[in-house]
Structures are given as C-alpha cells and as structure tokens.
Protein backbone atom coordinates (compact mmCIF):
# COMPACT_ATOMS: atom_id res chain seq x y z
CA UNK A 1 112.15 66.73 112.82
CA UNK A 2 114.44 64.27 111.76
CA UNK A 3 116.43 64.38 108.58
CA UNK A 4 118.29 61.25 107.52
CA UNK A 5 121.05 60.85 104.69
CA UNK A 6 118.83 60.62 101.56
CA UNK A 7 116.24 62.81 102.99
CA UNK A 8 114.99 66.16 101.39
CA UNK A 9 113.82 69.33 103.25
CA UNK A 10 112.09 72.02 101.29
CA UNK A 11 111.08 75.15 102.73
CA UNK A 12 109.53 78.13 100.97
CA UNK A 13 108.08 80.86 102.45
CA UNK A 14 107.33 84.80 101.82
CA UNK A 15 107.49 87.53 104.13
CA UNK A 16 104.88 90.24 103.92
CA UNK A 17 103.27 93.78 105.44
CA UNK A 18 101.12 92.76 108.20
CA UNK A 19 99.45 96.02 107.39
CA UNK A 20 99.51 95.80 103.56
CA UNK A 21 99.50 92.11 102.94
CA UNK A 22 102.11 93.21 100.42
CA UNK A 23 105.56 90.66 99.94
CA UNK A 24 108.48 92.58 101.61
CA UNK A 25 112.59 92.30 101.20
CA UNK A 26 114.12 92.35 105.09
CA UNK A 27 117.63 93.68 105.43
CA UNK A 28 118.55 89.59 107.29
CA UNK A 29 116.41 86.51 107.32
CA UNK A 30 118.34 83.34 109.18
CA UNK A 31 116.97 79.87 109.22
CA UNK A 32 118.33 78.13 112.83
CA UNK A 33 119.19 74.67 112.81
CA UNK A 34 118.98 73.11 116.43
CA UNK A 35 119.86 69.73 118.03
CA UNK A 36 118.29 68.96 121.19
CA UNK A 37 120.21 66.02 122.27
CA UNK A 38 123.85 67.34 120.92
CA UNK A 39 123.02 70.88 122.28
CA UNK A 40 124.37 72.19 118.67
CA UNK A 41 122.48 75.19 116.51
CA UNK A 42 123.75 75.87 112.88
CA UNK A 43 122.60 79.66 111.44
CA UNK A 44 121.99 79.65 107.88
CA UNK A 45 121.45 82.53 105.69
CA UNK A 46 118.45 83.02 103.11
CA UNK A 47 117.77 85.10 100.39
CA UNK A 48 114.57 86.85 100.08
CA UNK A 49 113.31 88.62 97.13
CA UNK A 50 112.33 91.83 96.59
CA UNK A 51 108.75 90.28 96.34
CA UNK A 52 109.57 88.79 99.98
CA UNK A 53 109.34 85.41 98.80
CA UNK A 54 112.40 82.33 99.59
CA UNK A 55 112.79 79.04 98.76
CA UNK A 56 115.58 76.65 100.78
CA UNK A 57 116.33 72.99 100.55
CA UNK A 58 118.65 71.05 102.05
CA UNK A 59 119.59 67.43 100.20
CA UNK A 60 121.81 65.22 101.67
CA UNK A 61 123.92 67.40 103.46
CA UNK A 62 124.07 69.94 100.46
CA UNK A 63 122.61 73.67 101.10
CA UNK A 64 120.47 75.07 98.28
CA UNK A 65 119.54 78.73 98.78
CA UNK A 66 117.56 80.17 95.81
C-alpha cells in the first residue's frame, strides 16, 4: 500500500479469546510500518482497550492513536 501526502489510513481492529470470542487487553500491540524499496520499518505503538478493541489513523504524516 501506498500512502501519499493528503492520504488517510484508518485502521481499527479488536483483539479477542480465540476460545471465548470475548475482546481482550494484551500487555503490547505494535503496528510495523515497512518499505520495501528503502529497506526502512517504523514500530508504532497502539492502545487497546480493556474491551480489546483499537482504532489508528495516520493523516498526512500525523499519528492518531485512540
């Protein structure tokens, strides 16, 4: 995927219980960021609730992490 300057990417997700089905909180969740063709990878933190659920966007080159 290719982002360019006025782009948005929006990414929400939730993490659950394979057994349970139920939303869980893990102690680290890490998005990583990798370009092919520079051979560059950016780690970026995200917040999960205690329901297991994230939301991240990135807009123009500005980090949102709810």
């Amino acid at each position: 995927m290719e982002l360019g300057p006025k782009d948005t990417l929006k990414l929400s997700f939730q993490v659950v219980d394979k057994d349970s089905g139920n939303g869980v909180q893990p102690h680290q969740t890490f998005l990583r960021f990798y370009d092919e063709k520079a051979n560059e990878e950016g780690i970026q933190p995200v917040r999960v609730s205690l329901s297991g659920k994230a939301k991240f966007d990135l807009v123009r080159g500005v980090l949102r992490n709810f």
